[in-house]
N, C-alpha and C. Protein backbone atom coordinates (compact mmCIF):
# COMPACT_ATOMS: atom_id res chain seq x y z
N UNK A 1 -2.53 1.87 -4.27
CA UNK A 1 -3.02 0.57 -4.64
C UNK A 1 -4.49 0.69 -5.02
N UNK A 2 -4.87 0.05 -6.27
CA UNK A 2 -6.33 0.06 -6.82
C UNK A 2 -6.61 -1.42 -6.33
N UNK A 3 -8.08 -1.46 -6.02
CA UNK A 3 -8.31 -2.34 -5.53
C UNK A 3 -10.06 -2.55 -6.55
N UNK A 4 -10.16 -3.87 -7.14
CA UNK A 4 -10.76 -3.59 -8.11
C UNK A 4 -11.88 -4.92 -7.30
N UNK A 5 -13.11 -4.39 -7.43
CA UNK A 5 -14.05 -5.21 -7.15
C UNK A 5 -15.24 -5.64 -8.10
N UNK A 6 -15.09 -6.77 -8.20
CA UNK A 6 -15.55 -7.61 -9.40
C UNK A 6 -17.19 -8.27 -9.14
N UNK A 7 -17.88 -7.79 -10.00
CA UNK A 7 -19.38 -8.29 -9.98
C UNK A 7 -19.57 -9.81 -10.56
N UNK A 8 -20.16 -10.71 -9.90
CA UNK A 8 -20.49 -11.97 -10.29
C UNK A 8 -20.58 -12.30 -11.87
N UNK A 9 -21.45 -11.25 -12.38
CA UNK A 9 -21.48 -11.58 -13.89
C UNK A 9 -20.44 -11.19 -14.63
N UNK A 10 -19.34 -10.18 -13.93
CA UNK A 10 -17.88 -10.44 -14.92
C UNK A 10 -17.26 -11.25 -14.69
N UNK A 11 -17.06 -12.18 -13.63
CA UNK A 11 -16.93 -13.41 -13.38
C UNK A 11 -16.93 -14.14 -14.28
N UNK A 12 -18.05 -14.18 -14.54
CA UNK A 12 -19.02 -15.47 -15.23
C UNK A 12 -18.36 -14.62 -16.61
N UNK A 13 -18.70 -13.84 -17.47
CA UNK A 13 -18.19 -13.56 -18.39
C UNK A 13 -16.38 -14.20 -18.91
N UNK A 14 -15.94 -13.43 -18.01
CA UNK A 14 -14.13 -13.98 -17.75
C UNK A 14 -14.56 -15.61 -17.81
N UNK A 15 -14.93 -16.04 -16.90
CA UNK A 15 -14.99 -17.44 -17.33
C UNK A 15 -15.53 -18.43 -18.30
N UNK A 16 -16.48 -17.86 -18.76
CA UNK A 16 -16.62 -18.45 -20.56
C UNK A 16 -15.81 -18.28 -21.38
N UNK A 17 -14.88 -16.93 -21.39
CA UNK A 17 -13.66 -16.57 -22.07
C UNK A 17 -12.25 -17.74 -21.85
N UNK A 18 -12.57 -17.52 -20.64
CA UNK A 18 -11.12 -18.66 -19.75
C UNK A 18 -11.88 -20.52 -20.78
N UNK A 19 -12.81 -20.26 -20.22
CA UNK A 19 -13.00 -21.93 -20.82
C UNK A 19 -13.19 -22.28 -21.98
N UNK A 20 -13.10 -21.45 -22.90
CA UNK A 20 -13.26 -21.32 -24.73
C UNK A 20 -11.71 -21.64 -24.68
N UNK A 21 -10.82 -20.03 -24.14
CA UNK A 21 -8.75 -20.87 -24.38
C UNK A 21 -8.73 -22.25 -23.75
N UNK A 22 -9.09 -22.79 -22.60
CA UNK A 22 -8.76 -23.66 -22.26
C UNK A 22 -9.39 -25.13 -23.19
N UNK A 23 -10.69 -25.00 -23.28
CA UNK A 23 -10.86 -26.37 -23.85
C UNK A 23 -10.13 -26.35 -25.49
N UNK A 24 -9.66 -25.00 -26.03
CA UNK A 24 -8.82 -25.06 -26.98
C UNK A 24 -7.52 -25.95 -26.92
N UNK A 25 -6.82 -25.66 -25.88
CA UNK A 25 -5.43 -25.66 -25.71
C UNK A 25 -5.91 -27.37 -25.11
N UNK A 26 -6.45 -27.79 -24.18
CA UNK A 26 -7.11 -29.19 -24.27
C UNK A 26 -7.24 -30.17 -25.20
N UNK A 27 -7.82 -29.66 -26.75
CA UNK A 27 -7.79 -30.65 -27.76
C UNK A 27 -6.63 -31.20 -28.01
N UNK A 28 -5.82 -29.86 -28.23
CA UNK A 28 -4.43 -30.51 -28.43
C UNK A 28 -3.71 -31.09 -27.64
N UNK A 29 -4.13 -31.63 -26.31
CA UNK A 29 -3.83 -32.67 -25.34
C UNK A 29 -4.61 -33.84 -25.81
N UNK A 30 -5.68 -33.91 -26.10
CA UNK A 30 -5.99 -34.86 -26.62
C UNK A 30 -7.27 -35.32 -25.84
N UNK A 31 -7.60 -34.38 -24.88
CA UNK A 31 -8.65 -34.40 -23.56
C UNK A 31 -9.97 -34.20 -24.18
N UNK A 32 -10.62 -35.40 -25.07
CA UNK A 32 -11.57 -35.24 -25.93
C UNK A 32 -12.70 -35.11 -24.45
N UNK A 33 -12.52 -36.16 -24.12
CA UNK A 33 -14.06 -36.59 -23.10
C UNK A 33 -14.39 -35.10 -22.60
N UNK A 34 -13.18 -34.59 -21.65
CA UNK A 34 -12.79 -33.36 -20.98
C UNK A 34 -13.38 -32.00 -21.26
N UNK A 35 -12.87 -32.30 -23.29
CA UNK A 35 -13.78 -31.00 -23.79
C UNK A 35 -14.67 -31.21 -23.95
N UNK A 36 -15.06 -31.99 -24.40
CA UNK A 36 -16.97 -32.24 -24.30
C UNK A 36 -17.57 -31.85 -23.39
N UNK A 37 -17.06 -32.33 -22.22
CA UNK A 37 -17.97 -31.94 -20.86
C UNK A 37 -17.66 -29.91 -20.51
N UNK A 38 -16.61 -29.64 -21.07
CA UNK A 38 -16.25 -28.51 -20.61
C UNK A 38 -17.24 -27.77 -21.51
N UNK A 39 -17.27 -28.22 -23.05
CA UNK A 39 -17.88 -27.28 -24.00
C UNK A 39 -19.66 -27.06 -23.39
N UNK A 40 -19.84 -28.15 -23.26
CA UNK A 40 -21.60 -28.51 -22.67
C UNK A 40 -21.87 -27.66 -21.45
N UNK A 41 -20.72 -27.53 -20.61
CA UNK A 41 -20.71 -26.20 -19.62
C UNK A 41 -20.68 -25.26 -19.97
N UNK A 42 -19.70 -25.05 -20.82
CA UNK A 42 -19.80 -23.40 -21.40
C UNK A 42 -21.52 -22.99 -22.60
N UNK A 43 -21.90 -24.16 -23.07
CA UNK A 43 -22.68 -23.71 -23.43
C UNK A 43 -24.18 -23.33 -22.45
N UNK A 44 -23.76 -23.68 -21.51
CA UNK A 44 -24.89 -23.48 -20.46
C UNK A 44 -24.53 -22.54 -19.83
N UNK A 45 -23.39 -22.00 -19.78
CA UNK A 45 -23.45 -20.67 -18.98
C UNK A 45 -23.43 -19.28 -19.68
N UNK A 46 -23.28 -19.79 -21.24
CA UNK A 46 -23.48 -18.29 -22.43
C UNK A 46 -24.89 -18.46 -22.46
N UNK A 47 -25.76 -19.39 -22.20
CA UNK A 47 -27.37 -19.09 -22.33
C UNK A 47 -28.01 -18.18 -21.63
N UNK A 48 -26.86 -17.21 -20.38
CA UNK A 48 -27.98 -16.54 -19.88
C UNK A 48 -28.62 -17.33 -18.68
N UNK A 49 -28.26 -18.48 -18.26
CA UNK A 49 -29.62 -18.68 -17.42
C UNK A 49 -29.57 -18.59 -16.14
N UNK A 50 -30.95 -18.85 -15.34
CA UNK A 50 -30.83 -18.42 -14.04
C UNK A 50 -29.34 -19.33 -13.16
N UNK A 51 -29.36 -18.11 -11.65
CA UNK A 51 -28.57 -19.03 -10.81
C UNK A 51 -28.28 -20.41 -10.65
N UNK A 52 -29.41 -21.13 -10.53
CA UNK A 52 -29.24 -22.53 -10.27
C UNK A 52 -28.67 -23.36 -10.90
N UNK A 53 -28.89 -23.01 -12.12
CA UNK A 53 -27.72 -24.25 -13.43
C UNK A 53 -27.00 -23.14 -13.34
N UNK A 54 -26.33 -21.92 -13.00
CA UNK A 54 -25.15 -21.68 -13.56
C UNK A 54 -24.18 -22.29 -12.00
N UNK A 55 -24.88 -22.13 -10.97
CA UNK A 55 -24.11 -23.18 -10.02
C UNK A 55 -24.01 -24.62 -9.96
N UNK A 56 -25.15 -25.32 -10.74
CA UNK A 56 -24.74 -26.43 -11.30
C UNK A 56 -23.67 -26.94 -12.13
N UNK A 57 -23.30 -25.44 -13.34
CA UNK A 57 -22.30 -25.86 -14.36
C UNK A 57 -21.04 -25.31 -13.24
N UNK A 58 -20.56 -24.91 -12.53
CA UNK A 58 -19.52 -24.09 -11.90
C UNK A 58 -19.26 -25.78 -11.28
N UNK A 59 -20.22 -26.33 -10.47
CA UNK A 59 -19.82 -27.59 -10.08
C UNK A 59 -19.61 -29.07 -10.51
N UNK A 60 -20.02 -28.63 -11.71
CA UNK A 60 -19.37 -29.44 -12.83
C UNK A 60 -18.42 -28.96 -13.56
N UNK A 61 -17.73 -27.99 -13.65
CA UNK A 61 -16.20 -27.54 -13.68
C UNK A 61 -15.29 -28.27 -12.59
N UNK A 62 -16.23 -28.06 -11.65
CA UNK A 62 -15.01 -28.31 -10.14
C UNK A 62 -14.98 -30.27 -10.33
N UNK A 63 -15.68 -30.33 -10.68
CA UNK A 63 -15.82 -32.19 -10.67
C UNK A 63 -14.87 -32.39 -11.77
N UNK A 64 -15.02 -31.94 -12.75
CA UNK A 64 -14.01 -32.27 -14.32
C UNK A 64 -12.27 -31.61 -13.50
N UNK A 65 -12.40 -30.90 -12.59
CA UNK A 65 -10.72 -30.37 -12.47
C UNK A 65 -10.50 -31.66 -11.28
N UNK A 66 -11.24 -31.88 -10.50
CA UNK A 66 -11.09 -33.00 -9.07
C UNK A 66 -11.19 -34.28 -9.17
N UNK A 67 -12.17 -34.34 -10.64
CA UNK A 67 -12.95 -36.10 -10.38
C UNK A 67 -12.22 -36.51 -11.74
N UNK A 68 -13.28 -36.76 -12.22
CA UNK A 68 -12.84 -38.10 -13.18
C UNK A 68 -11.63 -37.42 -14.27
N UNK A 69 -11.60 -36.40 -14.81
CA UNK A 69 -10.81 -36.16 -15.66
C UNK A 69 -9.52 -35.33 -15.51
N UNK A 70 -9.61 -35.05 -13.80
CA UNK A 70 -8.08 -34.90 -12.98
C UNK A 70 -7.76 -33.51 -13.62
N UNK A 71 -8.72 -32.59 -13.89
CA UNK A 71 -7.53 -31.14 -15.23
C UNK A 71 -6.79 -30.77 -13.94
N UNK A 72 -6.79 -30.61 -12.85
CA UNK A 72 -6.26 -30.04 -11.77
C UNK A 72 -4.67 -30.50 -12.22
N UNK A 73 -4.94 -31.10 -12.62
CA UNK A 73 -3.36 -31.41 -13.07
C UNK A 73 -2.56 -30.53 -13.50
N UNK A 74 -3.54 -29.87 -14.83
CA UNK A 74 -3.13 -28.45 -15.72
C UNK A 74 -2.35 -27.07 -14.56
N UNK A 75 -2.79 -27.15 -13.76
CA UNK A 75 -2.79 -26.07 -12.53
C UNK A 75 -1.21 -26.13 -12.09
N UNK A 76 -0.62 -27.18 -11.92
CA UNK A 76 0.85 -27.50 -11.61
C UNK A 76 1.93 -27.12 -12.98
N UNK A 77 2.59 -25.62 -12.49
CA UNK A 77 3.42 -25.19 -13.58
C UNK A 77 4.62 -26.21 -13.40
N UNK A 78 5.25 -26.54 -15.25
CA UNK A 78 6.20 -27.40 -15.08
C UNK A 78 6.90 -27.04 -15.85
N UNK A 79 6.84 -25.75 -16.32
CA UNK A 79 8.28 -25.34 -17.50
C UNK A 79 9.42 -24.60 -15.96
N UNK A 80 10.51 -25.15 -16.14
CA UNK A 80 11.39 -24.25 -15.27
C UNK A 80 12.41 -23.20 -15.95
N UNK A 81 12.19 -23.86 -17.39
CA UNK A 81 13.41 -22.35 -17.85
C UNK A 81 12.56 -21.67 -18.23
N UNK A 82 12.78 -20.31 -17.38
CA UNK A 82 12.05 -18.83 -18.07
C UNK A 82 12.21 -18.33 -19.32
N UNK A 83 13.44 -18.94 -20.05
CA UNK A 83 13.76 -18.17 -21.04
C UNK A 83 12.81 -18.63 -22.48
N UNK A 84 12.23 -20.33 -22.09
CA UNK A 84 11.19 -20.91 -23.17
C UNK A 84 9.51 -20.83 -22.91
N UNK A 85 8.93 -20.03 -23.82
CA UNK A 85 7.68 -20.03 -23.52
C UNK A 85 6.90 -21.37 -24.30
N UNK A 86 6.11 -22.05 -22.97
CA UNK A 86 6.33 -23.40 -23.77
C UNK A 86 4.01 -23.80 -24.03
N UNK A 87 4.03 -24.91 -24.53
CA UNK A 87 2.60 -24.98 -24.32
C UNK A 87 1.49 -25.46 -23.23
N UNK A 88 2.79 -26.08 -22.34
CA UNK A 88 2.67 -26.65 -21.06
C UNK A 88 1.94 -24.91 -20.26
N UNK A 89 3.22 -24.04 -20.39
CA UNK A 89 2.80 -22.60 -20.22
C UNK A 89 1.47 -22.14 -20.11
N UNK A 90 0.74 -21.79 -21.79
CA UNK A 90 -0.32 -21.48 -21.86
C UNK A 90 -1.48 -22.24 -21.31
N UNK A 91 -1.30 -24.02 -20.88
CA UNK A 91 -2.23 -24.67 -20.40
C UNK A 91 -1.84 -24.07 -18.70
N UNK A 92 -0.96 -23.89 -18.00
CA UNK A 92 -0.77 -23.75 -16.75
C UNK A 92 -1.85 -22.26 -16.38
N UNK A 93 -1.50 -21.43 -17.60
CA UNK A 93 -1.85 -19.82 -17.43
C UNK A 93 -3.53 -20.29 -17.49
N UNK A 94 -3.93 -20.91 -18.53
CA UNK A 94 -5.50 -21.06 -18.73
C UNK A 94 -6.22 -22.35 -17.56
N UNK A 95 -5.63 -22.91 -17.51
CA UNK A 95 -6.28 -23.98 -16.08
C UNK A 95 -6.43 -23.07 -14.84
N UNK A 96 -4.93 -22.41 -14.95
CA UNK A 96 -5.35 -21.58 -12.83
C UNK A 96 -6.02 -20.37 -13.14
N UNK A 97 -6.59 -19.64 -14.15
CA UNK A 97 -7.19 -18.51 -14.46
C UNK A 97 -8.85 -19.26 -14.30
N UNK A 98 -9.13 -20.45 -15.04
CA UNK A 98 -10.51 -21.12 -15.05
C UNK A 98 -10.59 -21.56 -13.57
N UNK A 99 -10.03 -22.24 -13.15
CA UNK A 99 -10.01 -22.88 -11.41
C UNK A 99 -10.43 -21.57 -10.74
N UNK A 100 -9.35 -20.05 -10.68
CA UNK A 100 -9.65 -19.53 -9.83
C UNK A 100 -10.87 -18.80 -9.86
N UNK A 101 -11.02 -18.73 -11.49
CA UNK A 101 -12.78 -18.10 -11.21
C UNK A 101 -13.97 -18.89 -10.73
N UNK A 102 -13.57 -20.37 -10.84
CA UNK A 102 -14.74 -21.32 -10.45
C UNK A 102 -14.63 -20.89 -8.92
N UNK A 103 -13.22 -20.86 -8.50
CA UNK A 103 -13.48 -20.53 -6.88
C UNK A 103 -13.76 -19.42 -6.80
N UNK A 104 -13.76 -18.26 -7.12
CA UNK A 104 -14.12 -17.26 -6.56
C UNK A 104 -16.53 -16.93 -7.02
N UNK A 105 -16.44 -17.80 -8.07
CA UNK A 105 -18.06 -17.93 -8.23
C UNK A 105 -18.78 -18.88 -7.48
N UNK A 106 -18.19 -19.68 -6.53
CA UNK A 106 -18.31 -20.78 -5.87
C UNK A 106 -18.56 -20.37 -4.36
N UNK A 107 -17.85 -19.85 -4.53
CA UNK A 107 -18.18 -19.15 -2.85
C UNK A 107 -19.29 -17.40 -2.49
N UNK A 108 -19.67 -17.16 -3.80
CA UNK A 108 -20.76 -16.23 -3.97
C UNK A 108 -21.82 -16.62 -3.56
């Protein structure tokens, strides 16, 4: 078993990646407000900048999945036949990939 240990800033990397597919796959939900606030995060965390706003934007991820715009929703898989890969899919795969990096940069 490899056991792979991950530095904060690939984190943070993976998660600008995760939140570029996701607020993609978002438009086409129609989650305008959602991406706005998501894009305005991501652009604050490709700037490079110190700790403090990038734990500011991590907790304004966690507010947009909990508070007002509910994405936590995205997180609950709801295709049951395996045999259709559906778009519900790719939002399930890109919501719990973004969530779990907010948690795992959250508790750093």
């Amino acid at each position: 078993m490899t056991i792979r240990i991950r530095k904060p800033q690939n984190s943070m990397q993976k998660l600008c990646i995760g939140l570029e597919r996701f607020c993609t796959l978002l438009e086409s939900q129609k989650e305008v407000a959602a991406v706005a606030q998501l894009r305005e995060i991501l652009a604050q965390l490709t700037q490079g900048v110190a700790s403090p706003l990038q734990d500011q934007a991590i907790e304004a991820i966690v507010e947009a999945f909990e508070g007002e715009h509910e994405l936590a929703a995205y997180t609950l898989h709801k295709n049951k036949d395996p045999e259709v890969w559906t778009e519900a899919d790719e939002l399930y795969l890109a919501s719990t990939g973004v969530w779990n990096l907010v948690r795992r940069l959250r508790k750093r």
